[in-house]
Protein backbone atom coordinates (compact mmCIF):
# COMPACT_ATOMS: atom_id res chain seq x y z
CA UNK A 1 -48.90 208.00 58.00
CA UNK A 2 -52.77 207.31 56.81
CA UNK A 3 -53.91 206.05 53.41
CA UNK A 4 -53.54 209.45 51.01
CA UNK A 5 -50.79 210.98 53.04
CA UNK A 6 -47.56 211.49 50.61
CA UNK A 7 -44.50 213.75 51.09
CA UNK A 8 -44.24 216.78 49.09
CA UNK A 9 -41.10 218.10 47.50
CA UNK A 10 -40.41 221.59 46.74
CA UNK A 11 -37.16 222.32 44.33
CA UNK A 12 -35.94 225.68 44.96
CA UNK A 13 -33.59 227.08 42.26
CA UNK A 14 -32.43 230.57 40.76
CA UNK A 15 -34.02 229.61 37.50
CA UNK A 16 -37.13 229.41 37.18
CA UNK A 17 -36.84 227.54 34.06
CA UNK A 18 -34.61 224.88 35.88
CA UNK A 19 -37.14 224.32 38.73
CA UNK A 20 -39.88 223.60 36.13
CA UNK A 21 -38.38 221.26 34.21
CA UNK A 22 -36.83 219.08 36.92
CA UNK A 23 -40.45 219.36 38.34
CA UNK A 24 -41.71 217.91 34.69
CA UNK A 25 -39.26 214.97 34.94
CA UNK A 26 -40.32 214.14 38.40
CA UNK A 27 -43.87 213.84 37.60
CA UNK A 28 -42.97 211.77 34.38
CA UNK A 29 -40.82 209.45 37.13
CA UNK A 30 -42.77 209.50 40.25
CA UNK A 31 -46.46 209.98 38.27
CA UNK A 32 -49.14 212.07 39.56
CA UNK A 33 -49.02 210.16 43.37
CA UNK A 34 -46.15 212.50 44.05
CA UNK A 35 -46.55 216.40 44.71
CA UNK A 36 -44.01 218.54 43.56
CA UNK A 37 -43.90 222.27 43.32
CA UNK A 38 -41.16 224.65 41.75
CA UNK A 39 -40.17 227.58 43.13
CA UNK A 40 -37.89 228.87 41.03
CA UNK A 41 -36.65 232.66 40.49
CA UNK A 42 -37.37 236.06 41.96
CA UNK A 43 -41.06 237.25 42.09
CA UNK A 44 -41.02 239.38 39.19
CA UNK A 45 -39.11 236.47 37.30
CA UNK A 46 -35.73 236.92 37.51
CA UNK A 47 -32.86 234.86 38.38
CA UNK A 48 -32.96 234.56 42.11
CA UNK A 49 -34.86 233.24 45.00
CA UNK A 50 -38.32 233.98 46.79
CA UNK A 51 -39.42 233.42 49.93
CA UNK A 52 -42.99 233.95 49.23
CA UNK A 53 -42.29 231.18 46.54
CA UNK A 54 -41.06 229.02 48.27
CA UNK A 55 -43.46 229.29 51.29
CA UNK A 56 -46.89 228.98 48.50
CA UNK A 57 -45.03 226.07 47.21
CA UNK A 58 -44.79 224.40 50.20
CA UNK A 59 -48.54 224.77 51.02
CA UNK A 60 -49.52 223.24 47.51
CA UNK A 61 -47.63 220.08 48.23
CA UNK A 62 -48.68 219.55 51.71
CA UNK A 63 -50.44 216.01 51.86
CA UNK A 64 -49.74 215.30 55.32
CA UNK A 65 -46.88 213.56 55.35
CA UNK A 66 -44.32 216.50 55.39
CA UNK A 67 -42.67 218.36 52.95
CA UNK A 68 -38.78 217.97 51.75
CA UNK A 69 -36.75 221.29 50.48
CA UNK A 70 -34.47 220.54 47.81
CA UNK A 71 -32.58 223.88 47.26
CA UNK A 72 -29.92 224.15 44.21
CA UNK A 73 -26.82 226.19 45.80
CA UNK A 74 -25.86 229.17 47.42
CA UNK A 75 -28.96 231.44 47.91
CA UNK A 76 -31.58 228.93 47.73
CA UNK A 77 -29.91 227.15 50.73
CA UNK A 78 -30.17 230.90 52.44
CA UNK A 79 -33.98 231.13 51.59
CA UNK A 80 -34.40 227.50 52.36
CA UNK A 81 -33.25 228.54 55.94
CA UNK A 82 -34.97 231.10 56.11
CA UNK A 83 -38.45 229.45 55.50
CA UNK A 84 -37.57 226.96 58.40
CA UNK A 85 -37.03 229.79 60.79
CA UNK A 86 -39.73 232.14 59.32
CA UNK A 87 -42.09 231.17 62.23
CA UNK A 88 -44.72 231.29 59.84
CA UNK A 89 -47.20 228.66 60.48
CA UNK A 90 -46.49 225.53 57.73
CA UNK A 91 -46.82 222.14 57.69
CA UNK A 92 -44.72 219.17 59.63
CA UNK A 93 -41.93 217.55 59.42
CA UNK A 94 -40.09 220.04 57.38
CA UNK A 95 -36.83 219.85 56.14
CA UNK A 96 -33.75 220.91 53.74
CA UNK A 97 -31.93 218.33 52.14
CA UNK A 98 -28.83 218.39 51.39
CA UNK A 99 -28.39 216.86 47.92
CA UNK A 100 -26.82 217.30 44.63
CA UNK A 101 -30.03 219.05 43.08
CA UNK A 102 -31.25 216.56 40.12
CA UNK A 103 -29.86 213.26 41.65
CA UNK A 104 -31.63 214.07 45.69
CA UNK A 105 -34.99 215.05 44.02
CA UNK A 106 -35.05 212.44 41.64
CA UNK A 107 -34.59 209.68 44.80
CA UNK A 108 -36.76 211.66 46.88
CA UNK A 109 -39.66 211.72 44.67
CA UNK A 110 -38.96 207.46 43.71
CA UNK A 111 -39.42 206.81 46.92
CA UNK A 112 -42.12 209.29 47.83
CA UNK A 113 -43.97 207.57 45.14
CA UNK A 114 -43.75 204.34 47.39
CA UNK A 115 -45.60 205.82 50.08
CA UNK A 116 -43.07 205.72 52.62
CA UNK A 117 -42.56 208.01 55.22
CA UNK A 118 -40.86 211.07 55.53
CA UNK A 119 -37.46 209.60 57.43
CA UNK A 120 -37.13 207.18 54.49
CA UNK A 121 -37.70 209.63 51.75
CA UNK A 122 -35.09 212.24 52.66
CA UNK A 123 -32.65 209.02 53.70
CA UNK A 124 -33.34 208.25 50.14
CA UNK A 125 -32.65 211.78 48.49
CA UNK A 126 -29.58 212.00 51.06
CA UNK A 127 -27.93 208.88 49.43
CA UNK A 128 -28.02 210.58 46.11
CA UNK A 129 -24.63 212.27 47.54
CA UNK A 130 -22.35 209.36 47.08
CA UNK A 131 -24.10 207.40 43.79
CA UNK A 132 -21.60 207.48 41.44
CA UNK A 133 -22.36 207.92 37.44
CA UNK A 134 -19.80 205.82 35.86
């Protein structure tokens, strides 16, 4: 990874109103250094998912370093998926993790913030499954 290069994170949910505001706490915890992107909802702003949203998003946080897919549950895993087989032409490494929602991105984007590579990021978001609250 080169000077500039960070790991984007895309949070795809079936509310649009849920991406957003996990993507507003992320940049109050990780700063600007970190790009994330919500893609959130149907197209026409329903609940749901969008492959179209979820592709654009990926593009806007591409920085080089790769690009981490935190998806909710149920259909946003589906979409997730189906973006990673879509042969469409995006950016590298790319991949899903599988994380409680809030608790994965919120790692992911700490240690994003770090600069550190895209192994150690999703390591980090992947950890998020067994931190316990109490």
């Amino acid at each position: 990874m080169t000077d500039g290069e960070t790991v984007g994170i895309v949070l795809i949910s079936h509310s649009g109103l849920l991406a957003d505001g996990l993507a507003e706490l992320l940049a109050q915890l990780g700063g600007s250094s970190v790009p994330v992107a919500a893609a959130g909802g149907t197209d026409d702003g329903g609940l749901g998912t969008s492959l179209a949203k979820v592709e654009k998003a990926i593009r806007s946080v591409d920085r080089g370093a790769g690009v981490l897919l935190v998806p909710d549950l149920g259909s946003s895993v589906l979409t997730a998926k189906a973006v990673l087989g879509s042969g469409h032409d995006l950016p590298e490494p790319l991949a899903i993790a599988d994380v409680p929602f809030v608790e994965g991105a919120i790692s992911a984007a700490v240690i994003a913030g770090t600069g550190a590579s895209f192994e150690v990021v999703l390591a980090a978001a992947e950890e998020a499954r067994i931190a316990r609250k109490l």
